[in-house]
PDB file of N, CA and C in Angstrom:
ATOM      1  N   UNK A   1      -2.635  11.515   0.960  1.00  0.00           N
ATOM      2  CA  UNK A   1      -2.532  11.422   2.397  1.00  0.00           C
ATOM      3  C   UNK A   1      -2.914  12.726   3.067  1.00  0.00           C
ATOM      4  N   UNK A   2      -3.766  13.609   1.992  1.00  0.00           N
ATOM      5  CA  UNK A   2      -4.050  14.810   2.847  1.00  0.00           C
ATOM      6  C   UNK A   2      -5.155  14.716   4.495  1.00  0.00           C
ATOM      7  N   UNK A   3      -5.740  13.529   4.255  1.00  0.00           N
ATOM      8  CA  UNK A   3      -6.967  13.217   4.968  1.00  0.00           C
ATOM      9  C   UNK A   3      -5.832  12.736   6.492  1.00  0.00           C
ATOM     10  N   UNK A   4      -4.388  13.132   6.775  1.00  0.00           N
ATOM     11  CA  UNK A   4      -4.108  13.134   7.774  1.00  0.00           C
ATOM     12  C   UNK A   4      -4.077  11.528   8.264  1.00  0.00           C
ATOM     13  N   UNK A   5      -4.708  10.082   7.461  1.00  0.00           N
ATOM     14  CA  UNK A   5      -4.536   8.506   7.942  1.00  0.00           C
ATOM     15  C   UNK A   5      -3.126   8.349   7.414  1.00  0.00           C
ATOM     16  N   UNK A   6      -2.941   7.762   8.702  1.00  0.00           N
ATOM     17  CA  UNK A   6      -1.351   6.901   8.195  1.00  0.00           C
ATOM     18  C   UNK A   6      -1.226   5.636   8.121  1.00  0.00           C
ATOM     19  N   UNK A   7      -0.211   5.331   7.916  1.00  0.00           N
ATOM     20  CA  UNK A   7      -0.196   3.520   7.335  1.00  0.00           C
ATOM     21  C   UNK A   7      -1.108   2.635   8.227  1.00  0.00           C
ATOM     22  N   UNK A   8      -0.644   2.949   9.670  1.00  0.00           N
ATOM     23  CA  UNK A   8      -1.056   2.409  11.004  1.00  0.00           C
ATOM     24  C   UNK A   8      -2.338   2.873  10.939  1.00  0.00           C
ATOM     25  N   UNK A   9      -2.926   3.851  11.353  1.00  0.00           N
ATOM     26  CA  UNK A   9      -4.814   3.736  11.470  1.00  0.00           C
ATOM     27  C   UNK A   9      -5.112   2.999   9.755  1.00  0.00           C
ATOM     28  N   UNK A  10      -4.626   3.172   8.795  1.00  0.00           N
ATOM     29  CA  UNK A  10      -5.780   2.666   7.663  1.00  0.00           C
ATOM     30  C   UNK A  10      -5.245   0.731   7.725  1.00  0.00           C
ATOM     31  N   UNK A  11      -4.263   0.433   8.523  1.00  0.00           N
ATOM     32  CA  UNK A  11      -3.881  -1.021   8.617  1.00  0.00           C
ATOM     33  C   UNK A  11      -4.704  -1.714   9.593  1.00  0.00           C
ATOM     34  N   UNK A  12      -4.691  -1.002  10.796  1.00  0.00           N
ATOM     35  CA  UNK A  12      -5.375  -1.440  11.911  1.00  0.00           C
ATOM     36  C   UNK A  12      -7.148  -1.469  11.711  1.00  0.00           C
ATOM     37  N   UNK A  13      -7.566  -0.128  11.286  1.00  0.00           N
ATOM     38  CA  UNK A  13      -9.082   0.202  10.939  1.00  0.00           C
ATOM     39  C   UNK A  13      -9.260  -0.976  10.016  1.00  0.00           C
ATOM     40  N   UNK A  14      -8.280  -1.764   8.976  1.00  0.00           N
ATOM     41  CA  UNK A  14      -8.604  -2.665   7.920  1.00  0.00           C
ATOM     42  C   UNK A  14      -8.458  -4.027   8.242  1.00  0.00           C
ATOM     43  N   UNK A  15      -7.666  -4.777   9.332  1.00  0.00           N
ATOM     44  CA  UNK A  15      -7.718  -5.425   9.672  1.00  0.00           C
ATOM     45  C   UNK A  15      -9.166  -5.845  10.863  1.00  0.00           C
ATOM     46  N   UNK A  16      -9.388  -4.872  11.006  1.00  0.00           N
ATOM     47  CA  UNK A  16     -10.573  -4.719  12.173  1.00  0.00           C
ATOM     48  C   UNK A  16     -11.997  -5.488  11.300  1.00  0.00           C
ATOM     49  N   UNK A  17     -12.123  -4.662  10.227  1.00  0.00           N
ATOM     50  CA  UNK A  17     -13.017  -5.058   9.838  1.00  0.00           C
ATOM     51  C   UNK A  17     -12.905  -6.565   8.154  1.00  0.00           C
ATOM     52  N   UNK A  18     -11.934  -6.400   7.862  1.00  0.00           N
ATOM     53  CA  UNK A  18     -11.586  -7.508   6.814  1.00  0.00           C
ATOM     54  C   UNK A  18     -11.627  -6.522   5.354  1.00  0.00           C
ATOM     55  N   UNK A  19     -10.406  -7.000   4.347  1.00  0.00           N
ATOM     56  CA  UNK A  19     -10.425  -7.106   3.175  1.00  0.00           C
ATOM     57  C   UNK A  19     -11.487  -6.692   2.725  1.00  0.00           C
ATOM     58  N   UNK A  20     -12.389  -7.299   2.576  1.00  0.00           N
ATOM     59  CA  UNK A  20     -13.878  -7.209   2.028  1.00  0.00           C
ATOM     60  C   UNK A  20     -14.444  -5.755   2.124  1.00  0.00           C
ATOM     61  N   UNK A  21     -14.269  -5.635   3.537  1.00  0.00           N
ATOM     62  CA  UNK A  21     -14.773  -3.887   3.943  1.00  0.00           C
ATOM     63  C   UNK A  21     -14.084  -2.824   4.029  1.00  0.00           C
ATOM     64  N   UNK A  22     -12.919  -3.146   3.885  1.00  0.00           N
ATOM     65  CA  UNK A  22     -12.060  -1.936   4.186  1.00  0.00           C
ATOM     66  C   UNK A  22     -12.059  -0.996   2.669  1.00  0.00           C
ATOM     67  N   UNK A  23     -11.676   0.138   3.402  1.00  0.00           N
ATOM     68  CA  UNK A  23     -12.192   1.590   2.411  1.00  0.00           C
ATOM     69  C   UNK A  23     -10.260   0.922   1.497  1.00  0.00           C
ATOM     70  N   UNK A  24     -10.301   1.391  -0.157  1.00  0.00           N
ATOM     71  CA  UNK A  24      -8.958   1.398  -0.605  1.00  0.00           C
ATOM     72  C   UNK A  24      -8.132   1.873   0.105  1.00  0.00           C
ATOM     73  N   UNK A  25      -7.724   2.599   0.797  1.00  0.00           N
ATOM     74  CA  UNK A  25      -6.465   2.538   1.653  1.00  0.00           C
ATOM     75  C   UNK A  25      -5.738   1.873   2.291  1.00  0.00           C
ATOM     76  N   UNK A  26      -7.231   1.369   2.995  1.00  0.00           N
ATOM     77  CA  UNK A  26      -6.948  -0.009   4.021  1.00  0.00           C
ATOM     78  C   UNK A  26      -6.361  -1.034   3.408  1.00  0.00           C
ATOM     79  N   UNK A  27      -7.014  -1.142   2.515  1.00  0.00           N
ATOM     80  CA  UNK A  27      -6.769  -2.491   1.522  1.00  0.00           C
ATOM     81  C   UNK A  27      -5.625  -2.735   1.268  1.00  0.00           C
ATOM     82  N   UNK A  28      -4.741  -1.593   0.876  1.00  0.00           N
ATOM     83  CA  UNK A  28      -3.482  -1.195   0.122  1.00  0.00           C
ATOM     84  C   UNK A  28      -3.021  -1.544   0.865  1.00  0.00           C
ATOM     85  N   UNK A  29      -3.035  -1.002   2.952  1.00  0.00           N
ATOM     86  CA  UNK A  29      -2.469  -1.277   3.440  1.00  0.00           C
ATOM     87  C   UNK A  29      -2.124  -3.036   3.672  1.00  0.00           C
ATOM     88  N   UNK A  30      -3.500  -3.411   3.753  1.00  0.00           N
ATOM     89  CA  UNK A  30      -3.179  -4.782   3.947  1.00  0.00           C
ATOM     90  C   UNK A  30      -2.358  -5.243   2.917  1.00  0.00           C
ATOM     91  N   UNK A  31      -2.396  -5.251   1.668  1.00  0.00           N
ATOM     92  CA  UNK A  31      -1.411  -5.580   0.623  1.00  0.00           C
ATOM     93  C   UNK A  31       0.179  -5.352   1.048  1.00  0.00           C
ATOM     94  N   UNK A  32       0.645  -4.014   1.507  1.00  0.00           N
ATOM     95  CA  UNK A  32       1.378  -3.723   1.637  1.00  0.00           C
ATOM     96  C   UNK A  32       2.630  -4.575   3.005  1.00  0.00           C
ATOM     97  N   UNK A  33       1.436  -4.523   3.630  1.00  0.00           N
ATOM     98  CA  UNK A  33       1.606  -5.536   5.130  1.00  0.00           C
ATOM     99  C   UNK A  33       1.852  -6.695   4.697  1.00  0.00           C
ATOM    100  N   UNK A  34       0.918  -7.396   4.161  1.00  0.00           N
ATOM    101  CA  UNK A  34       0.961  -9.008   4.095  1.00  0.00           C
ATOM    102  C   UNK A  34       1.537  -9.698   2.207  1.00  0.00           C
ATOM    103  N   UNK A  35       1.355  -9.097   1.445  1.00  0.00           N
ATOM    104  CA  UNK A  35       1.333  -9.231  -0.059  1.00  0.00           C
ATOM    105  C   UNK A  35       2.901  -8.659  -0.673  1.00  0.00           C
ATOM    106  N   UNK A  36       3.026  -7.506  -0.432  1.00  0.00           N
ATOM    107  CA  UNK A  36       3.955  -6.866  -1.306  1.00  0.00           C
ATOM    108  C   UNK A  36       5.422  -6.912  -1.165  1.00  0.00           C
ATOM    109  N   UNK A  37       5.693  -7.696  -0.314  1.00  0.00           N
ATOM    110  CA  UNK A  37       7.417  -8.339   0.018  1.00  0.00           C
ATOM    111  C   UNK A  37       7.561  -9.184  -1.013  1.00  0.00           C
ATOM    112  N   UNK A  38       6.217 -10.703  -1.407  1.00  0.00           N
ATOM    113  CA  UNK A  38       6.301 -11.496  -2.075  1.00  0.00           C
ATOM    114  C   UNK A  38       6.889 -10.797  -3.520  1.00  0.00           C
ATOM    115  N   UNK A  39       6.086  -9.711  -3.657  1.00  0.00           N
ATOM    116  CA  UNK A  39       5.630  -9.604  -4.802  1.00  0.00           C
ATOM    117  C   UNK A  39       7.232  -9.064  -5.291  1.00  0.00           C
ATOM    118  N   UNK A  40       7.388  -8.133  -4.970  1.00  0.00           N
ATOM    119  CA  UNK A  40       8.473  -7.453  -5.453  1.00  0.00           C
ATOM    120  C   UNK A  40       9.836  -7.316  -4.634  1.00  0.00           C
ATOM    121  N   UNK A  41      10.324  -8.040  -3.458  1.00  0.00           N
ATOM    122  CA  UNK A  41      10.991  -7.990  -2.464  1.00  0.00           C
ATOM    123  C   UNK A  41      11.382  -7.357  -0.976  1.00  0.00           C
ATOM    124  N   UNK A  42      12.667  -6.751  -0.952  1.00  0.00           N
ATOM    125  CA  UNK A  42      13.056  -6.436  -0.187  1.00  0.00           C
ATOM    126  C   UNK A  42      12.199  -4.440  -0.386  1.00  0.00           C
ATOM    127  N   UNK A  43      11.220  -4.222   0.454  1.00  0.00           N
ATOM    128  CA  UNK A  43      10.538  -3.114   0.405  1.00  0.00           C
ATOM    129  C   UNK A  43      10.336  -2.564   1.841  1.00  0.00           C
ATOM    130  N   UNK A  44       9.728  -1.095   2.205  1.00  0.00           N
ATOM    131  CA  UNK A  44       9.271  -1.034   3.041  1.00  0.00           C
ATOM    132  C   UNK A  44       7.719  -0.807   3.100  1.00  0.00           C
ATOM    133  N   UNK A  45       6.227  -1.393   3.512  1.00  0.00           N
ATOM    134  CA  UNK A  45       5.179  -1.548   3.456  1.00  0.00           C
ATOM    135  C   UNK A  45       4.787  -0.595   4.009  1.00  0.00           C
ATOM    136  N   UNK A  46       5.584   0.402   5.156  1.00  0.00           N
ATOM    137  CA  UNK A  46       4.713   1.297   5.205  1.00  0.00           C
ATOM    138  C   UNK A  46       5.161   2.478   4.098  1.00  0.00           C
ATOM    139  N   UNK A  47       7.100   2.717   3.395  1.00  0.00           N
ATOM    140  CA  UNK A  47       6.927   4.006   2.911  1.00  0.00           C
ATOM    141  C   UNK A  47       6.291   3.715   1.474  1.00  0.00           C
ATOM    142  N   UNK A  48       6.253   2.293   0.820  1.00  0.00           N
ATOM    143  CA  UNK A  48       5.584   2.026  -0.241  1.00  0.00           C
ATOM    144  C   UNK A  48       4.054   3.056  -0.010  1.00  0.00           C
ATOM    145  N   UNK A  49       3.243   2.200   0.777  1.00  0.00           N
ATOM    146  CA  UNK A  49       2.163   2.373   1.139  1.00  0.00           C
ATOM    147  C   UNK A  49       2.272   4.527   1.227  1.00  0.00           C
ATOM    148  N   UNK A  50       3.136   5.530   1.597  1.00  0.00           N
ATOM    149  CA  UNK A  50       2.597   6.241   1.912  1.00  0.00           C
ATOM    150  C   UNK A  50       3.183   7.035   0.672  1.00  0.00           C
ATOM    151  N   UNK A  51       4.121   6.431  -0.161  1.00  0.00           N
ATOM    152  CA  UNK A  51       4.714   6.791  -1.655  1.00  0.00           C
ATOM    153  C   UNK A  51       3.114   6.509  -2.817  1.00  0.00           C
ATOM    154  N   UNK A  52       2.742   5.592  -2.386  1.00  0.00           N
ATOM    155  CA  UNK A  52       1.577   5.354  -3.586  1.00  0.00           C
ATOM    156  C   UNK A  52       0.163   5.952  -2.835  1.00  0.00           C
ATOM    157  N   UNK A  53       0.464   6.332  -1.861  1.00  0.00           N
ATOM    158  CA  UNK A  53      -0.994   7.744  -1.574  1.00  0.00           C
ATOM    159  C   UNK A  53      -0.673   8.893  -1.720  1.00  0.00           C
ATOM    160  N   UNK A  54       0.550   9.304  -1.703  1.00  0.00           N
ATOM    161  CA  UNK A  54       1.151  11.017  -2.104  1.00  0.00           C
ATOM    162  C   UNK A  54       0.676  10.853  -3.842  1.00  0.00           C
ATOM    163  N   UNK A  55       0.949   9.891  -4.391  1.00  0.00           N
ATOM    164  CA  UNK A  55       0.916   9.588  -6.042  1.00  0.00           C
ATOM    165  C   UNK A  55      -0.455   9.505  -6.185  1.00  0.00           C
ATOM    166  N   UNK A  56      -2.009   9.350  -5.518  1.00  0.00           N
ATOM    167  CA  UNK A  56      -2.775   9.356  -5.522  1.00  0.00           C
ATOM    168  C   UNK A  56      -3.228   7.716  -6.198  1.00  0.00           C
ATOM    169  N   UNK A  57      -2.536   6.757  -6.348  1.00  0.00           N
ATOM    170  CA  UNK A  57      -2.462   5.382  -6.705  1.00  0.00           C
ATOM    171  C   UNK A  57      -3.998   4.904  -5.764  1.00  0.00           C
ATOM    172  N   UNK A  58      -4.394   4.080  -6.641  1.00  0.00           N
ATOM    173  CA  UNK A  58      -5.017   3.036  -5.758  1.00  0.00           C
ATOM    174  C   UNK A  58      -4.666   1.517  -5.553  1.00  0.00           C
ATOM    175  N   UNK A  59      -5.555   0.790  -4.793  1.00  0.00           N
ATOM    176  CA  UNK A  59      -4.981  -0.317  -4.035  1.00  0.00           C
ATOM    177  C   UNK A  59      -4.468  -1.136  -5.592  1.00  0.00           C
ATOM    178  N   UNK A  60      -5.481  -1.300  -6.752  1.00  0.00           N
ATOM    179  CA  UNK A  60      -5.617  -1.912  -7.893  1.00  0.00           C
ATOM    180  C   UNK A  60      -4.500  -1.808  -8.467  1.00  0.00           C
ATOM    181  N   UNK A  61      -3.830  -0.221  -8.488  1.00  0.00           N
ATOM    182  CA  UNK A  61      -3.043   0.430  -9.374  1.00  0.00           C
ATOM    183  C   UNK A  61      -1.469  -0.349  -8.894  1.00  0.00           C
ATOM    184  N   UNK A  62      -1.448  -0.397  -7.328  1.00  0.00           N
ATOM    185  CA  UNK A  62      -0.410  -0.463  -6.904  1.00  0.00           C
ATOM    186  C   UNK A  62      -0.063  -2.316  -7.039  1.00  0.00           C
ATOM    187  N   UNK A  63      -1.087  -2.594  -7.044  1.00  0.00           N
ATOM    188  CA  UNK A  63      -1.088  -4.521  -7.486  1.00  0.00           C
ATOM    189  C   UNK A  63      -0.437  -4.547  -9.092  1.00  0.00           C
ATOM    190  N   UNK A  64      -1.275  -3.941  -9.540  1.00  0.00           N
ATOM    191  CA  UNK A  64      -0.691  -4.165 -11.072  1.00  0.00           C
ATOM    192  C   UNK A  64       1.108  -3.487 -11.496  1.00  0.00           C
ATOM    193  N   UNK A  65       1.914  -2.458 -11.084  1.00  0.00           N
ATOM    194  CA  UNK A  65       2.585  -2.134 -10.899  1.00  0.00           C
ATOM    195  C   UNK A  65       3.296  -3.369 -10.305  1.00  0.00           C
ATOM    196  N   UNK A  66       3.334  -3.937  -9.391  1.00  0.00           N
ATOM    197  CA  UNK A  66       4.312  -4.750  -8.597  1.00  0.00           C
ATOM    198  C   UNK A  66       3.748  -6.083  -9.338  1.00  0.00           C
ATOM    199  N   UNK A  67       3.219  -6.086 -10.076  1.00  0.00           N
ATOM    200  CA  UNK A  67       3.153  -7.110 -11.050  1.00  0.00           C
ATOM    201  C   UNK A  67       3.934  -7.316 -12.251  1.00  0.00           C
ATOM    202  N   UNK A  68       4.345  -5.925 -12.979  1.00  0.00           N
ATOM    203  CA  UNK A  68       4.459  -5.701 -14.087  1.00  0.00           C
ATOM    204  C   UNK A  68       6.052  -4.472 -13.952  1.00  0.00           C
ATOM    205  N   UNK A  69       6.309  -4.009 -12.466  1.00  0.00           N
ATOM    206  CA  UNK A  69       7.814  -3.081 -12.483  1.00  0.00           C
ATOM    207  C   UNK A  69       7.906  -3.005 -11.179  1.00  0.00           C
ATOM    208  N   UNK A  70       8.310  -4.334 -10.783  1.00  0.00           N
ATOM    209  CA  UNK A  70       8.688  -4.054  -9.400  1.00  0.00           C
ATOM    210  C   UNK A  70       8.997  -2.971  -8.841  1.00  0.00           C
ATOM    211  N   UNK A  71      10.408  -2.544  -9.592  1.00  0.00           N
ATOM    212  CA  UNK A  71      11.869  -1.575  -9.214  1.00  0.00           C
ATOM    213  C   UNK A  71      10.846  -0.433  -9.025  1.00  0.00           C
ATOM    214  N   UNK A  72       9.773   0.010  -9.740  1.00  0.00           N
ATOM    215  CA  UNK A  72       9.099   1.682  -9.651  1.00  0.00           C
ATOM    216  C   UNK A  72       7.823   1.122  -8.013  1.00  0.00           C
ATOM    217  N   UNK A  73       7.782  -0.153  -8.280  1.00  0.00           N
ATOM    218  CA  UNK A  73       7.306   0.200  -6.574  1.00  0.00           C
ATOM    219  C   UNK A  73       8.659   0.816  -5.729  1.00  0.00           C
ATOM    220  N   UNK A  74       9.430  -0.008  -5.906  1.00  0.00           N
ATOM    221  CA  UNK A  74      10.640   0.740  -4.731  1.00  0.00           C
ATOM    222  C   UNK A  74      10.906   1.920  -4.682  1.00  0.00           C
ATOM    223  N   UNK A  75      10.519   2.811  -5.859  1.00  0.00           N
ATOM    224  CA  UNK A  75      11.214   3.970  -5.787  1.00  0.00           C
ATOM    225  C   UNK A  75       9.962   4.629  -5.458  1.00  0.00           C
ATOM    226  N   UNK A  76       8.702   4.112  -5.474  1.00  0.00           N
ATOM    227  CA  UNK A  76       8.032   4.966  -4.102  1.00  0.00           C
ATOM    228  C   UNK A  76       8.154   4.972  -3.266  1.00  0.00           C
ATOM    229  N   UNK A  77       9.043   4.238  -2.292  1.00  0.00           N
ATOM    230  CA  UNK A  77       9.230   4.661  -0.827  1.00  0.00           C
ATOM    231  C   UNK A  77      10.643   6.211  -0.923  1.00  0.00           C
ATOM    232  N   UNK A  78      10.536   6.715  -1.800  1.00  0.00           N
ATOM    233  CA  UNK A  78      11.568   7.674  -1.811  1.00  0.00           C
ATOM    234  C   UNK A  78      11.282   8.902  -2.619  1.00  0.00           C
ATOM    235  N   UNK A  79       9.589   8.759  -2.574  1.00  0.00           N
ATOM    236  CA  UNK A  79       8.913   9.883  -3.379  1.00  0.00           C
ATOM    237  C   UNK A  79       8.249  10.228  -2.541  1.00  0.00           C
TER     238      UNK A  79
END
């Protein structure tokens, strides 16, 4: 998150243009927004989202994770 985007510009910039185009951040974000409650529960989408860009994670990384250990998505919103 050195590049100064936060949850909100890389959500909004990604919704603007669709899934398809959005740079990995965006993407994540959209995951995070619309995907990642299912996946692993009660979370927060944006500190997930700004826990797995301090970790340098990508959108891929953070799918497979909440596939395979929910609980260590959660404990990125507290890293």
């Amino acid at each position: 998150m050195s590049t100064g985007l936060t949850y909100e510009k890389a959500l909004a910039a990604a919704r603007k243009v669709g899934n398809a185009n959005a740079d990995d951040a965006g993407s994540m974000a959209l995951y995070c927004a619309d995907i990642l409650q299912l996946m692993v529960g009660a979370a927060s989408p944006k500190l997930v989202w700004e826990g797995a860009q301090k970790a340098g994670m990508t959108h891929l990384e953070l799918a497979l994770l909440a596939q395979k250990n929910p609980a260590k998505v959660h404990d990125l919103m507290w890293d």
